[in-house]
Protein backbone atom coordinates (compact mmCIF):
# COMPACT_ATOMS: atom_id res chain seq x y z
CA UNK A 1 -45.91 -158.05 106.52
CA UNK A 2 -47.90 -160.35 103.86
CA UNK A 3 -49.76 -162.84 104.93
CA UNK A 4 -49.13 -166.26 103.38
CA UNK A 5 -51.70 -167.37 100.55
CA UNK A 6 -51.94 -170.59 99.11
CA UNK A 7 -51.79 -171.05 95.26
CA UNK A 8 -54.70 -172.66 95.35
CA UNK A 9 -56.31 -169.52 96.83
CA UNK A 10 -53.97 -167.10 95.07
CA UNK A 11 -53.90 -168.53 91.68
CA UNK A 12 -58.17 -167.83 91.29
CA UNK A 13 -58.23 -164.63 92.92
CA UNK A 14 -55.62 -163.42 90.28
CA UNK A 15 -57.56 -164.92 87.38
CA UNK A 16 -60.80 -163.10 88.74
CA UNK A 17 -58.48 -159.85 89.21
CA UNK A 18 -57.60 -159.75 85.71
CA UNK A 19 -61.13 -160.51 84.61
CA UNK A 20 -62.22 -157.93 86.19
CA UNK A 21 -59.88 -155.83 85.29
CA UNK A 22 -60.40 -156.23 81.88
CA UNK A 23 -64.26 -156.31 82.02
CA UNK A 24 -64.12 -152.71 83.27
CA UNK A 25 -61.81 -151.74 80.81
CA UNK A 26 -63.87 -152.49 78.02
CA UNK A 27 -67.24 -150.90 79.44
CA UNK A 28 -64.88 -147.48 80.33
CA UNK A 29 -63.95 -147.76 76.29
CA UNK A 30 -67.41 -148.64 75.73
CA UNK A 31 -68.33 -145.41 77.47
CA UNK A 32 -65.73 -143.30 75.60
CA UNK A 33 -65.98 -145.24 72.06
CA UNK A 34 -69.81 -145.81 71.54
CA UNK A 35 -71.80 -143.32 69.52
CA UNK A 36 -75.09 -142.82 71.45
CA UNK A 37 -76.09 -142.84 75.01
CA UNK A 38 -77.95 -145.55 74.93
CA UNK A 39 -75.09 -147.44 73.83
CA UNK A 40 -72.78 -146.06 76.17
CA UNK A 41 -74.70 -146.67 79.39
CA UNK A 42 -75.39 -150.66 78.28
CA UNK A 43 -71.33 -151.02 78.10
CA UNK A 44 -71.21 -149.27 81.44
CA UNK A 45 -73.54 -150.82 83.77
CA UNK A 46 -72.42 -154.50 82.36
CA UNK A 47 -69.06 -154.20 82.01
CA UNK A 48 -68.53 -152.23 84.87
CA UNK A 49 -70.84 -154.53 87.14
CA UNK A 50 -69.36 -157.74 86.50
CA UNK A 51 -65.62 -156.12 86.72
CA UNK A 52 -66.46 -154.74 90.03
CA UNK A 53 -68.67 -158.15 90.85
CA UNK A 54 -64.95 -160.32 89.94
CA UNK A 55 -63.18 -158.35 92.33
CA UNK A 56 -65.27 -158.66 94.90
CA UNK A 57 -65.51 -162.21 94.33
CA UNK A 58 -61.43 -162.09 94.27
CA UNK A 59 -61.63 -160.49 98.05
CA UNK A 60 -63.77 -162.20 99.33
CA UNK A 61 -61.59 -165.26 98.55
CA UNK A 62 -58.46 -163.45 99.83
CA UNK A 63 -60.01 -162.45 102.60
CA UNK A 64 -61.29 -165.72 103.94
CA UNK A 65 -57.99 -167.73 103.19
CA UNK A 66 -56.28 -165.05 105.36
CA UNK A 67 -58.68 -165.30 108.28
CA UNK A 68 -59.00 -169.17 108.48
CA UNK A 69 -62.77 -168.76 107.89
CA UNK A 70 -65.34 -167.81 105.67
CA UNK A 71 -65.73 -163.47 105.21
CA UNK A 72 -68.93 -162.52 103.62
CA UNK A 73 -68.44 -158.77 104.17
CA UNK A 74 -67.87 -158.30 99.99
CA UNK A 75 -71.35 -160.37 99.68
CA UNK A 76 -73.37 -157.38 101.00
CA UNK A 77 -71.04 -154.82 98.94
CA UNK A 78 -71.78 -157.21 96.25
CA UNK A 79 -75.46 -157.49 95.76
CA UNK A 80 -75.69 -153.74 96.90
CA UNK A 81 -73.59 -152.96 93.61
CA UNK A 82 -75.71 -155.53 91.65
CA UNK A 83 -79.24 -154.83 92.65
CA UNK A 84 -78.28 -150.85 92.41
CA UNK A 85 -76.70 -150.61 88.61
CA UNK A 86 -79.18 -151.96 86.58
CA UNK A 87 -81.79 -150.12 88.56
CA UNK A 88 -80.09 -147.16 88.05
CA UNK A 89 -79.09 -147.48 84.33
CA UNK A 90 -82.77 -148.21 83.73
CA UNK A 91 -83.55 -145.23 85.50
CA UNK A 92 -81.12 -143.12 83.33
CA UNK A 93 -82.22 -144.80 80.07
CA UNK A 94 -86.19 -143.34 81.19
CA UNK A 95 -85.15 -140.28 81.49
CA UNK A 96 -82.71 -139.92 78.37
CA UNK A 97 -86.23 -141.51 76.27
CA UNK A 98 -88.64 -139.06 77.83
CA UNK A 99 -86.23 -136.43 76.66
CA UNK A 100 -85.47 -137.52 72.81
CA UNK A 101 -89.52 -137.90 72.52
CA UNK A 102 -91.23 -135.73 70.68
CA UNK A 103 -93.62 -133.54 72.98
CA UNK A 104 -97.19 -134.82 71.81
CA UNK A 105 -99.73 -132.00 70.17
């Protein structure tokens, strides 16, 4: 059984549904399209981070019109997936530069 939405609710969570959707589509092309790696992980961890970001926004709305009050469960998933991307992309991006250096005489 489906619980009953408003439109009011319904009609932003779909809007941030297809944004995301959409934003993650383009860095997953950006990761299969782009020459370099460097390139490839920038699409990635921004695309990818506000796509997932806009759908967790789009639950969290979801979830609180269906339970009558608010559900900040999605906020924790949410800055988890936020503060952990970058850091890791930047961790990634050290390790791909410390390999295309040149060793030093």
């Amino acid at each position: 059984m489906m619980p009953d939405v408003s439109i009011w609710v319904a009609l932003p969570a779909t809007v941030l549904l297809i944004i995301g959707g959409l934003l993650t589509l383009v860095g997953s092309i950006g990761l299969l399209r782009l020459p370099n790696f460097f390139m490839r992980i920038h699409s990635v961890s921004m695309g990818n981070t506000l796509g997932v970001g806009c759908v967790l926004l789009a639950s969290m709305l979801i979830a609180s019109a269906v339970a009558h009050r608010p559900v900040i469960h999605e906020l924790l998933i949410t800055l988890f997936v936020v503060f952990t991307a970058p850091i890791t992309a930047i961790v990634l991006m050290q390790a791909a530069i410390r390999r295309t250096k040149p060793p030093r005489p």
